[in-house]
PDB file of N, CA and C in Angstrom:
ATOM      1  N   UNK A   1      11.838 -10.775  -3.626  1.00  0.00           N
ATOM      2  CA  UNK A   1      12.174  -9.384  -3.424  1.00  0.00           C
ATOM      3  C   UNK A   1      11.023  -8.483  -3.862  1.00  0.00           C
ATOM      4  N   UNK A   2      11.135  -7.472  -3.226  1.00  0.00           N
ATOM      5  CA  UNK A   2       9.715  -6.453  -3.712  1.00  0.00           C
ATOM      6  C   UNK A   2      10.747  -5.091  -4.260  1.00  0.00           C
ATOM      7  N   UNK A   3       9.847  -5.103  -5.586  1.00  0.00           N
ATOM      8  CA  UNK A   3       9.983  -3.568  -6.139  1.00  0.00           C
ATOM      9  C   UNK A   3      10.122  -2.293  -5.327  1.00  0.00           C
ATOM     10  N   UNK A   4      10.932  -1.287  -5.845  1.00  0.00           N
ATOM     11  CA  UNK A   4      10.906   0.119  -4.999  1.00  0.00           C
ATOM     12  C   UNK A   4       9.590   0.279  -4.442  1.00  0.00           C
ATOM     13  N   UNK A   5       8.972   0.807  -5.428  1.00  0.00           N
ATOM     14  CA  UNK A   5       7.997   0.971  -5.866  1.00  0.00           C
ATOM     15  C   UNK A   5       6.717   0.062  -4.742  1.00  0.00           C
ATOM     16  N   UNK A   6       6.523  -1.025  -4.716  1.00  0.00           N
ATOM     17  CA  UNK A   6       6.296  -1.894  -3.646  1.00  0.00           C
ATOM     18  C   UNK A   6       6.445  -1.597  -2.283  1.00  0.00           C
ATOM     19  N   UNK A   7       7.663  -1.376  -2.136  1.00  0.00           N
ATOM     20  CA  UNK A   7       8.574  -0.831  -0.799  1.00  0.00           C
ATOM     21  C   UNK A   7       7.661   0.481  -0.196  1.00  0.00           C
ATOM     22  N   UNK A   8       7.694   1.347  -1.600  1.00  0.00           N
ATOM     23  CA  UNK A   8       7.691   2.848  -1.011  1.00  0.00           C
ATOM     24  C   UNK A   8       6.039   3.007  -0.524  1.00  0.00           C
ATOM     25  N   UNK A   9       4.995   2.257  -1.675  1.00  0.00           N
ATOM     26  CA  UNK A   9       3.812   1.992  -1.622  1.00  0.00           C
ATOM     27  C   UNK A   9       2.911   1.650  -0.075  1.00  0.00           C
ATOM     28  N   UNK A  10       3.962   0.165   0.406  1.00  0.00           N
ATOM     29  CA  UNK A  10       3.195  -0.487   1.578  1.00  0.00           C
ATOM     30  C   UNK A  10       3.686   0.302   2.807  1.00  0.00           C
ATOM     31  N   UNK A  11       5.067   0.775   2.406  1.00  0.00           N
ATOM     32  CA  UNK A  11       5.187   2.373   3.774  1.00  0.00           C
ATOM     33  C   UNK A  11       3.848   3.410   3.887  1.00  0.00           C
ATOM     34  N   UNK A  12       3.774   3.799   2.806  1.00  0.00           N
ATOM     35  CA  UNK A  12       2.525   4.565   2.692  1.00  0.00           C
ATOM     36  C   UNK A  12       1.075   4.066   3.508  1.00  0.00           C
ATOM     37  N   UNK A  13       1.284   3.249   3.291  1.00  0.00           N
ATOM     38  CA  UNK A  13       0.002   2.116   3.714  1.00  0.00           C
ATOM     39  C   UNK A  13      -0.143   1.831   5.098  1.00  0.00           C
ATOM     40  N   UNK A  14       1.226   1.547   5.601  1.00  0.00           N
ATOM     41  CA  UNK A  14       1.598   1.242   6.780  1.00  0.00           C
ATOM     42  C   UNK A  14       1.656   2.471   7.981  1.00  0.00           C
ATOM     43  N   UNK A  15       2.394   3.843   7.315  1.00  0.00           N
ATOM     44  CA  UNK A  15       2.268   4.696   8.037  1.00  0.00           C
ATOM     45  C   UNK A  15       1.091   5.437   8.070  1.00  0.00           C
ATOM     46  N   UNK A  16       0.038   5.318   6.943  1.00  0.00           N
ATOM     47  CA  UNK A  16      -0.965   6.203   7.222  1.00  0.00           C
ATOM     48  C   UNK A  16      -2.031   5.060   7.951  1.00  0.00           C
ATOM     49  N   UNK A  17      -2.025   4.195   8.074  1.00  0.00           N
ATOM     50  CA  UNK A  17      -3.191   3.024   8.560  1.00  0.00           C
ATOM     51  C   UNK A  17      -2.880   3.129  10.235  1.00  0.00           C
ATOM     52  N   UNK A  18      -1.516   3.885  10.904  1.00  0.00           N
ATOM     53  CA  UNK A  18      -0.888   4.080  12.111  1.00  0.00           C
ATOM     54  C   UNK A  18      -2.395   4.957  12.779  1.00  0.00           C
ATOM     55  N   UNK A  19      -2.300   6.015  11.644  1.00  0.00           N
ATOM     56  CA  UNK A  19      -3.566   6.909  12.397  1.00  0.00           C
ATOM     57  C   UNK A  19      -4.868   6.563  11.816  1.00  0.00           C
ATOM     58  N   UNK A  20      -4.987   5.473  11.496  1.00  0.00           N
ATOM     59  CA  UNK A  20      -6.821   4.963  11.000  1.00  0.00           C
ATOM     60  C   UNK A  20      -7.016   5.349   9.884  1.00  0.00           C
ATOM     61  N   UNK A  21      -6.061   5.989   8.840  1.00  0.00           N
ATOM     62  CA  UNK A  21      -6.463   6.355   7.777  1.00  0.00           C
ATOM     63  C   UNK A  21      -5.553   5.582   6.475  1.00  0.00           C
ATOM     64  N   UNK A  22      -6.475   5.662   4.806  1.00  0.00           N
ATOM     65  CA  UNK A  22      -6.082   4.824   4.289  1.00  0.00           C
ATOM     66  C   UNK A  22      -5.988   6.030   3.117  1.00  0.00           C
ATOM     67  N   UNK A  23      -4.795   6.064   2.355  1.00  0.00           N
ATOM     68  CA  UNK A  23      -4.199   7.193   1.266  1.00  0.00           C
ATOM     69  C   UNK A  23      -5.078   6.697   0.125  1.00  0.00           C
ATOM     70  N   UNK A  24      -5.483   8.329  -0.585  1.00  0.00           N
ATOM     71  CA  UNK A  24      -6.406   8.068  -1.581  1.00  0.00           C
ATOM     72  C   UNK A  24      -5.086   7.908  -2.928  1.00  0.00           C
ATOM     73  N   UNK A  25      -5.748   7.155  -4.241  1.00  0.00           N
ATOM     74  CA  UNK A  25      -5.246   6.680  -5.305  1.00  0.00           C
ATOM     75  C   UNK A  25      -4.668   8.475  -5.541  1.00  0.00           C
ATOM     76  N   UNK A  26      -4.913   9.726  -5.292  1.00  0.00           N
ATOM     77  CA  UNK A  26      -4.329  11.149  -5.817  1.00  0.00           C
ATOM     78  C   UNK A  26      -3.100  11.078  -4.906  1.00  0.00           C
ATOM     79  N   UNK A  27      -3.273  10.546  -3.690  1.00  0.00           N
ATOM     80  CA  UNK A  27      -1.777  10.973  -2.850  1.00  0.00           C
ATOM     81  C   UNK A  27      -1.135  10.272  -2.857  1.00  0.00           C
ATOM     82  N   UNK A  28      -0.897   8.665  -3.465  1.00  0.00           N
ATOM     83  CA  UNK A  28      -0.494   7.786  -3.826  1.00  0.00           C
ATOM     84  C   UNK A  28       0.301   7.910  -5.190  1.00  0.00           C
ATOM     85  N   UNK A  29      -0.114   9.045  -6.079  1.00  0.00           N
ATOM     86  CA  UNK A  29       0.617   8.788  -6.973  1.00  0.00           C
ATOM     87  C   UNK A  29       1.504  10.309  -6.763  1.00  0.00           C
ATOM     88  N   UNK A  30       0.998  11.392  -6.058  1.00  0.00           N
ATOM     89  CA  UNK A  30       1.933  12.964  -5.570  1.00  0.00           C
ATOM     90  C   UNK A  30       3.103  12.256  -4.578  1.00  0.00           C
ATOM     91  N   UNK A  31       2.955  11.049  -3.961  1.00  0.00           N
ATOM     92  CA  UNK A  31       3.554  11.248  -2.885  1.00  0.00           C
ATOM     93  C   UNK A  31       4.537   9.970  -3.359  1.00  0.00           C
ATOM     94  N   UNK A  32       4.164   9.293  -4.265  1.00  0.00           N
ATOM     95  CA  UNK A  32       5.251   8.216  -5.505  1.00  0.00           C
ATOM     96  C   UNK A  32       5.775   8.666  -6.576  1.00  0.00           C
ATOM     97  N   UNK A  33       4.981  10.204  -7.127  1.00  0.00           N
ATOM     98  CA  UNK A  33       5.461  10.302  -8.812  1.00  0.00           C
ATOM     99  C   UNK A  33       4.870   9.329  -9.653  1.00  0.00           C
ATOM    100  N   UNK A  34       4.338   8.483  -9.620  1.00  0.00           N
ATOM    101  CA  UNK A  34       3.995   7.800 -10.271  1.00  0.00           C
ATOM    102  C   UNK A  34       2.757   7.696 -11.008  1.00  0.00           C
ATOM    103  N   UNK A  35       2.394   7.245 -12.144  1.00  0.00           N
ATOM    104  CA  UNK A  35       0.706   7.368 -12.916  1.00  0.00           C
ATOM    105  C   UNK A  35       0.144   6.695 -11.909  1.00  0.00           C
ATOM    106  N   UNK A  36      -1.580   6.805 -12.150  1.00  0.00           N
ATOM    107  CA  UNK A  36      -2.514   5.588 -11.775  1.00  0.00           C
ATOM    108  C   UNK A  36      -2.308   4.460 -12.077  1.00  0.00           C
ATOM    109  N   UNK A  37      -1.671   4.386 -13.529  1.00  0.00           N
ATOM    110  CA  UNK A  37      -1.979   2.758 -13.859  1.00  0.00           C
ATOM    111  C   UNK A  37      -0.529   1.725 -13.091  1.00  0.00           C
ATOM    112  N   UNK A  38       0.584   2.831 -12.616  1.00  0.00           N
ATOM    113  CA  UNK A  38       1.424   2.038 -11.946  1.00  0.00           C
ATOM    114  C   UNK A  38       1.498   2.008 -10.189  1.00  0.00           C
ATOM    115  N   UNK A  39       0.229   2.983 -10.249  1.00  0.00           N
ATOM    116  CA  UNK A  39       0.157   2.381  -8.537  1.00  0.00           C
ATOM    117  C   UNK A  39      -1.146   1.361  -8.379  1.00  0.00           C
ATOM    118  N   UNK A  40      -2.060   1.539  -9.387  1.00  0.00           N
ATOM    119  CA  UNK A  40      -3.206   0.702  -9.126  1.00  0.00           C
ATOM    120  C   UNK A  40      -2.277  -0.954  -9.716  1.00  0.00           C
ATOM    121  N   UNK A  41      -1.759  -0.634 -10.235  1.00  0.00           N
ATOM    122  CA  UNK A  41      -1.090  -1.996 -11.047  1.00  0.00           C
ATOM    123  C   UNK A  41      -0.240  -2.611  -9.287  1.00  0.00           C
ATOM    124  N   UNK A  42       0.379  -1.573  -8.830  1.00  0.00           N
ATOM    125  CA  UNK A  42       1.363  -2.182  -7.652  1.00  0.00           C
ATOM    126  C   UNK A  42       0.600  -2.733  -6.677  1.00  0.00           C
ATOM    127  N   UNK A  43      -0.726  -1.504  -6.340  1.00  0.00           N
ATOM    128  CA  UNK A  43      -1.975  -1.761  -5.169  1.00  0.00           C
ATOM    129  C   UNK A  43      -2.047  -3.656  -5.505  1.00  0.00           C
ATOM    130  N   UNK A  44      -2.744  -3.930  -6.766  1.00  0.00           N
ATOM    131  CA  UNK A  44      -2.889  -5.820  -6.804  1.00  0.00           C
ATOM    132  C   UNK A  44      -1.844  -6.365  -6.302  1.00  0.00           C
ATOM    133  N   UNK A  45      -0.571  -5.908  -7.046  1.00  0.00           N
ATOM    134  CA  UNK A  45       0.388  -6.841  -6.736  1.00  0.00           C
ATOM    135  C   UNK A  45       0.722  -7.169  -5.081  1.00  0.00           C
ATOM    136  N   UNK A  46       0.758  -6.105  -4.257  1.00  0.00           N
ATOM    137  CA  UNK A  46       0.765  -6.043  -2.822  1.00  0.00           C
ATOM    138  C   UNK A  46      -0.265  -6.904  -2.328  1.00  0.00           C
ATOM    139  N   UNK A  47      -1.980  -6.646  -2.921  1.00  0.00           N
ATOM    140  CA  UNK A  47      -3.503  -7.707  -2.455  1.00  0.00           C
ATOM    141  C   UNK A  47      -2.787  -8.965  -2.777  1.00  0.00           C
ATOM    142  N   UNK A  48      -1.768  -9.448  -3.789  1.00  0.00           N
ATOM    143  CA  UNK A  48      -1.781 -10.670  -4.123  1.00  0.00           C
ATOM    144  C   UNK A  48      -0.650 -11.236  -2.939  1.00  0.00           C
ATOM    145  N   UNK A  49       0.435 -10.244  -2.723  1.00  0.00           N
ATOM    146  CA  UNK A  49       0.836 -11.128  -1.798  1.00  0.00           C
ATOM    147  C   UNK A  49       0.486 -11.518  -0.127  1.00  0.00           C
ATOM    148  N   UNK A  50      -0.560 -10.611   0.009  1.00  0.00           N
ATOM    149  CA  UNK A  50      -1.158 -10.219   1.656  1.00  0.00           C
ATOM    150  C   UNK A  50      -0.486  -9.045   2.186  1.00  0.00           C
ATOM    151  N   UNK A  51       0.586  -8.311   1.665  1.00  0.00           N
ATOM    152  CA  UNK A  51       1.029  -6.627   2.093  1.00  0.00           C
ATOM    153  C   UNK A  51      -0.380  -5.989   2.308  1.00  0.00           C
ATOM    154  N   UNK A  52      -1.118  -6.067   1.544  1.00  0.00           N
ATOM    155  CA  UNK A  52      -2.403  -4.942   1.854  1.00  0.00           C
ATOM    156  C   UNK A  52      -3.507  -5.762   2.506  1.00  0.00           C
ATOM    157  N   UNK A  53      -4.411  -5.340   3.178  1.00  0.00           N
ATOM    158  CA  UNK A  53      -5.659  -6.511   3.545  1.00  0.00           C
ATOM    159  C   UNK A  53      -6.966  -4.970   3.751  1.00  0.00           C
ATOM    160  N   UNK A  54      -7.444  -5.765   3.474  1.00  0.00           N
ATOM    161  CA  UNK A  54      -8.442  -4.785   3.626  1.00  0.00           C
ATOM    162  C   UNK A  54      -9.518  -4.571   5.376  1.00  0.00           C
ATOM    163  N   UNK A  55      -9.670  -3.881   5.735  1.00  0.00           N
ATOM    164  CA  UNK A  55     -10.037  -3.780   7.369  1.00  0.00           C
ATOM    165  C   UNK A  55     -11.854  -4.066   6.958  1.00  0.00           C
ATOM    166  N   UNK A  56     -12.697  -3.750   8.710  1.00  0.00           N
ATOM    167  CA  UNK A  56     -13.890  -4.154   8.986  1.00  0.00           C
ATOM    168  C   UNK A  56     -14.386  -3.129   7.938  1.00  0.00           C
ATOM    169  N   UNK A  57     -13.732  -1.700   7.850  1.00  0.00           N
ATOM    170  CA  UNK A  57     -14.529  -0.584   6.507  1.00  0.00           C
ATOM    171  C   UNK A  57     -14.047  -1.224   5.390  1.00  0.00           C
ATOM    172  N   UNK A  58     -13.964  -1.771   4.476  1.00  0.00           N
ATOM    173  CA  UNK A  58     -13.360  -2.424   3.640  1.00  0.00           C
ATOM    174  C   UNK A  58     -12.156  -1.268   3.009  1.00  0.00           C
ATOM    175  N   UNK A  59     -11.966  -0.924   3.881  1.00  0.00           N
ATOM    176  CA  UNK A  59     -10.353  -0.081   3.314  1.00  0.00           C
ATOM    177  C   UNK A  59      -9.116  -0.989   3.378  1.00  0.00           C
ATOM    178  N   UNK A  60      -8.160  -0.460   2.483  1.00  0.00           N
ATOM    179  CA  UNK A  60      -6.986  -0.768   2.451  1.00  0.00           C
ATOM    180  C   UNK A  60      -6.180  -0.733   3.355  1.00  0.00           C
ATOM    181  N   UNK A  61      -5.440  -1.416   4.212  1.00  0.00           N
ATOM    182  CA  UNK A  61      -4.325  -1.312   5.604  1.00  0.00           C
ATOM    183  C   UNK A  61      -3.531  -2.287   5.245  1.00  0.00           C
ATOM    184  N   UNK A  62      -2.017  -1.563   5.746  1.00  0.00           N
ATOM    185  CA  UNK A  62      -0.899  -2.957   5.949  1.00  0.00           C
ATOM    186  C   UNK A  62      -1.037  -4.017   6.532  1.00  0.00           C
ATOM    187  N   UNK A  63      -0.556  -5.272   6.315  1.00  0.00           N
ATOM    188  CA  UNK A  63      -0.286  -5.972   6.869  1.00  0.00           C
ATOM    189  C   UNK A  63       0.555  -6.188   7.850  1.00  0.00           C
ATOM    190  N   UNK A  64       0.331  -5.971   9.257  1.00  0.00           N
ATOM    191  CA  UNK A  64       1.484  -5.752  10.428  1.00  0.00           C
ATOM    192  C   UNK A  64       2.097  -7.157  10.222  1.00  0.00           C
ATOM    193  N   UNK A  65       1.645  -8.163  10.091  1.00  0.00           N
ATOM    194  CA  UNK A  65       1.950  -9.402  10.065  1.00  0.00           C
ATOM    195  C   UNK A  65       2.546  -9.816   9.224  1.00  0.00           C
ATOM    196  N   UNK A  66       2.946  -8.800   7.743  1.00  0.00           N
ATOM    197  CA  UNK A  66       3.940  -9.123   6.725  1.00  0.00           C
ATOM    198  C   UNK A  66       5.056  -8.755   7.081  1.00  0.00           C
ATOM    199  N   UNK A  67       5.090  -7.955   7.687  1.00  0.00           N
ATOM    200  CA  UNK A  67       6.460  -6.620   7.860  1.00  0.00           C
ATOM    201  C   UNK A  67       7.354  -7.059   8.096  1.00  0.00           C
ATOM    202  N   UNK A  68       7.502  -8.689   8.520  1.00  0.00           N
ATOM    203  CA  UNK A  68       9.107  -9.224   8.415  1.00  0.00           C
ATOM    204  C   UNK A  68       9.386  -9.740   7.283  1.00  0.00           C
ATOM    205  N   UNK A  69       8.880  -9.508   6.313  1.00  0.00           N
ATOM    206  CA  UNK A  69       9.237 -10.357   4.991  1.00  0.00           C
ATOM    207  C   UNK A  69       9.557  -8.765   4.352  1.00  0.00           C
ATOM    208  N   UNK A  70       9.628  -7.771   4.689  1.00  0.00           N
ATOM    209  CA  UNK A  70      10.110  -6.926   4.234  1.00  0.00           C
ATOM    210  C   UNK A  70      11.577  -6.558   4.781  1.00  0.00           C
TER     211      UNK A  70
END
């Protein structure tokens, strides 16, 4: 199971990567409530399971290919 938090994170990820773009660590935590150290803490946890992958710019994007395990 994935955390809210997890949940609400790889939406973020997912809907902004729709238009080529990847949410900076400031709108990540306005648009969660949450500190840095608990979205940068969530950001790994997502790299560890393959939710996040990083693209050819080495930015952050969802994994379209996880999205049924959600």
């Amino acid at each position: 199971m994935y955390s809210d938090l997890e949940r609400k994170i790889f939406r973020i990820y997912f809907n902004t990567s729709i238009h080529g773009k990847s949410p900076t660590l400031k709108e990540l935590m306005r648009w969660t409530g949450k500190s840095e150290a608990d979205v940068k803490e969530t950001v790994k946890i997502l790299l560890k399971k393959s939710l996040l992958v990083k693209d050819e710019k080495n930015n952050l994007i969802a994994n379209r290919i996880k999205v049924k395990d959600l």
